[in-house]
C-alpha atoms as a PDB file:
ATOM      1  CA  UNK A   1       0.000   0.000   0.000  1.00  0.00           C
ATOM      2  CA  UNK A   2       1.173   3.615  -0.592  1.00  0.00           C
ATOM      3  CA  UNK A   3      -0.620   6.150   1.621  1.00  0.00           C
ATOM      4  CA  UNK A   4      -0.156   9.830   1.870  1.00  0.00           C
ATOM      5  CA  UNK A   5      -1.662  11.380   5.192  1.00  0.00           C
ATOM      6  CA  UNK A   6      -2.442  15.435   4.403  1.00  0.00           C
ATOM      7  CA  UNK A   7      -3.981  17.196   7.392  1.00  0.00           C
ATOM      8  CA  UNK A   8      -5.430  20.607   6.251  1.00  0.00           C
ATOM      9  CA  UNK A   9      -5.736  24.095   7.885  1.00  0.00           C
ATOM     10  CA  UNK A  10      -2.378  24.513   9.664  1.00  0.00           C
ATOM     11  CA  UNK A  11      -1.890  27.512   9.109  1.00  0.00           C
ATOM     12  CA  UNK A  12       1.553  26.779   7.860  1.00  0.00           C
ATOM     13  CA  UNK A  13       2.944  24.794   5.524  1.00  0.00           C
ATOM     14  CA  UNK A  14       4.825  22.356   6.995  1.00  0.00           C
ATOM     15  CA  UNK A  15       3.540  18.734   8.155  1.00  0.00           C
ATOM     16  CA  UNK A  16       6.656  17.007   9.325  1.00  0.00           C
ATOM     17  CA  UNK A  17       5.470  16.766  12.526  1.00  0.00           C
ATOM     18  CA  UNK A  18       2.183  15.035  11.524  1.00  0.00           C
ATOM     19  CA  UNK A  19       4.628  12.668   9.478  1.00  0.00           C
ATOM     20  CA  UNK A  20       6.741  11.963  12.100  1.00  0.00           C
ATOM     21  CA  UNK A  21       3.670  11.131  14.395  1.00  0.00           C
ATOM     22  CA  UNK A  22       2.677   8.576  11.715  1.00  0.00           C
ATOM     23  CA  UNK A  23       6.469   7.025  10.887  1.00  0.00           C
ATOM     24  CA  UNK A  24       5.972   6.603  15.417  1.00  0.00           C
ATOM     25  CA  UNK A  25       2.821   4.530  15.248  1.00  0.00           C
ATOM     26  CA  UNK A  26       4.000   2.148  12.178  1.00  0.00           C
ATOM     27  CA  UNK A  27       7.586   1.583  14.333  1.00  0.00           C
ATOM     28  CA  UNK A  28       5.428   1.041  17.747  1.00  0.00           C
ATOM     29  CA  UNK A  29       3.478  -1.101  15.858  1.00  0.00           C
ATOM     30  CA  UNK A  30       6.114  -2.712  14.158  1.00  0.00           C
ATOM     31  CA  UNK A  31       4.617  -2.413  10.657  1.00  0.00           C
ATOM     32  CA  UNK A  32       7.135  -3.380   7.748  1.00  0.00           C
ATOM     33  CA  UNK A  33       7.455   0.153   5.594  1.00  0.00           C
ATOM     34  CA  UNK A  34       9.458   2.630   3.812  1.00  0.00           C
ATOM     35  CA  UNK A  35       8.877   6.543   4.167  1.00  0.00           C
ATOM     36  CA  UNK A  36       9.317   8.195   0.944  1.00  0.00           C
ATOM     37  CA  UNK A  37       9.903  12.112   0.406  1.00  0.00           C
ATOM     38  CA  UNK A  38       5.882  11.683  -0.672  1.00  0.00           C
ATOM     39  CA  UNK A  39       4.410   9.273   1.365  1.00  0.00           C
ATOM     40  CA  UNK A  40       5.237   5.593   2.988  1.00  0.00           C
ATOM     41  CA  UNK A  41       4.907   2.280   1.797  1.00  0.00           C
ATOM     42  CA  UNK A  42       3.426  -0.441   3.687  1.00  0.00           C
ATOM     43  CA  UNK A  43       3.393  -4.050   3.473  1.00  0.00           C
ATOM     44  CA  UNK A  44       1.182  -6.589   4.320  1.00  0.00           C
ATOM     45  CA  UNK A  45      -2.310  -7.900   3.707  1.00  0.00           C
ATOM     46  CA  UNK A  46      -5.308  -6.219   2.650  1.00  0.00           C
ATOM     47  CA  UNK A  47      -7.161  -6.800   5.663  1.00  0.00           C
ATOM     48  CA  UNK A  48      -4.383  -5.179   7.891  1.00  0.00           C
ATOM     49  CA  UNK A  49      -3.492  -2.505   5.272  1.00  0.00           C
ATOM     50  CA  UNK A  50      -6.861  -1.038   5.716  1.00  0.00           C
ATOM     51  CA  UNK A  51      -6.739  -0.952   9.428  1.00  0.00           C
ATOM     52  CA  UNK A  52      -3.548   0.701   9.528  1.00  0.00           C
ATOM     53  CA  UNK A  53      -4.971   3.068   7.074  1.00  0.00           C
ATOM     54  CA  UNK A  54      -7.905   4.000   9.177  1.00  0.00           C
ATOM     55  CA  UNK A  55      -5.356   4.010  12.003  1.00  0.00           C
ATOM     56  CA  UNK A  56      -3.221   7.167  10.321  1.00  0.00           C
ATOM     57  CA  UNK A  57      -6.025   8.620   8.673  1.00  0.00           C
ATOM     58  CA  UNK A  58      -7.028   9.446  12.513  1.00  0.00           C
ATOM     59  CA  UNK A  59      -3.892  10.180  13.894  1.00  0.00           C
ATOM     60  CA  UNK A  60      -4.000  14.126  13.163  1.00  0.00           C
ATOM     61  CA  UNK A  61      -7.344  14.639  14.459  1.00  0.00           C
ATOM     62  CA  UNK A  62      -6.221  12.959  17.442  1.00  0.00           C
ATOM     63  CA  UNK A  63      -4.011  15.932  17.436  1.00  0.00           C
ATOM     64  CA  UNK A  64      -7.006  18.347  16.633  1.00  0.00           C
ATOM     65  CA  UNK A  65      -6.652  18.934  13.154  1.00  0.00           C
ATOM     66  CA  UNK A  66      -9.869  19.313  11.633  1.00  0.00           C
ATOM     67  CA  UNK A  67      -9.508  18.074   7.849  1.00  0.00           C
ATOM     68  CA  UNK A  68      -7.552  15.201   6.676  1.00  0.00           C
ATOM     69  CA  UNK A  69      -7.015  14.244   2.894  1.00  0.00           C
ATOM     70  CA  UNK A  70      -5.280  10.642   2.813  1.00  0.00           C
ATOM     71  CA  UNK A  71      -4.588   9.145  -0.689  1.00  0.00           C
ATOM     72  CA  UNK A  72      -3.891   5.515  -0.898  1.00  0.00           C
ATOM     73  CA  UNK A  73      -3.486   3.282  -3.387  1.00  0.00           C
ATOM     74  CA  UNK A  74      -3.326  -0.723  -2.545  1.00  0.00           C
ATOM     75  CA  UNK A  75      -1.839  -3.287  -5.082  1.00  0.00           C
ATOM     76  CA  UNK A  76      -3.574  -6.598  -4.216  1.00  0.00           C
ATOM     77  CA  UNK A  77      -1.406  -9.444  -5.467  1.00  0.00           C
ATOM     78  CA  UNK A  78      -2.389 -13.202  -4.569  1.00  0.00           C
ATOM     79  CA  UNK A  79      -0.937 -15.438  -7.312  1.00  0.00           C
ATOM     80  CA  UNK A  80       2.482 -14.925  -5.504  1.00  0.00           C
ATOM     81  CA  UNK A  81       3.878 -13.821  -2.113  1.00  0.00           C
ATOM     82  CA  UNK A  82       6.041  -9.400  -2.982  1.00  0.00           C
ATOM     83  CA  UNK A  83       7.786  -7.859  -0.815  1.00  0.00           C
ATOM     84  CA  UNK A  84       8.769  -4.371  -1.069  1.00  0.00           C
ATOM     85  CA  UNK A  85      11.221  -3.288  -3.098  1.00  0.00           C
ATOM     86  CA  UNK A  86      10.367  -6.671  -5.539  1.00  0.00           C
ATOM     87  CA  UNK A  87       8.999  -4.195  -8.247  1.00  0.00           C
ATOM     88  CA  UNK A  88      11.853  -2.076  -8.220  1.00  0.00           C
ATOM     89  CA  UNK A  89      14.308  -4.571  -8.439  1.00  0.00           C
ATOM     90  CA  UNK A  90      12.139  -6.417 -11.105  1.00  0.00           C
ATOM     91  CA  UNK A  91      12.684  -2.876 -13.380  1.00  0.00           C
ATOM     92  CA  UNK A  92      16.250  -2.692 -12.027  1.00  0.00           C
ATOM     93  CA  UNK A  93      16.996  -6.252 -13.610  1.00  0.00           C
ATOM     94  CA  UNK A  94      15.021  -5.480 -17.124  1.00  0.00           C
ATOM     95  CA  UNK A  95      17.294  -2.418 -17.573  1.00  0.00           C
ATOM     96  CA  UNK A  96      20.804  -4.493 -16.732  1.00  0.00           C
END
């Protein structure tokens, strides 16, 4: 899963706090992921995927933000066990 967590209404610009918040839950809840300079990847089954993205999709108004946008995008494979990082390295060996 890729998810992007955007709370709204800050009145600034930055969100690394609200990021860092989120990359604390994932390592409390020892969730295997990658953060990316736009969002984090997260492995794991679709069942769990979803709770974990209902989990950060709450974090900031824990926090008392009052509008969240959270994009996510789940690829759903079942015909074989990926890992992440097995796509990249699948492009990475069709280019050597």
């Amino acid at each position: 899963m890729e998810i992007s967590v955007i709370p709204l209404g800050l009145g600034h610009p930055s969100v690394g706090d609200y990021i860092a918040e989120l990359e604390k839950y994932l390592r409390q809840q020892n969730i295997p992921h990658q953060l990316t300079d736009m969002g984090t990847l997260i492995y794991g089954d679709a069942h769990r995927l979803l709770e974990v993205a209902r989990a950060l999709h709450e974090l900031p108004f824990a926090r008392g933000v009052k509008r969240v946008v959270t994009h996510l995008t789940i690829d759903d494979r079942r015909d074989k066990e990926v890992r992440l990082g097995d796509k990249t390295s699948a492009v990475q060996q069709r280019l050597a």
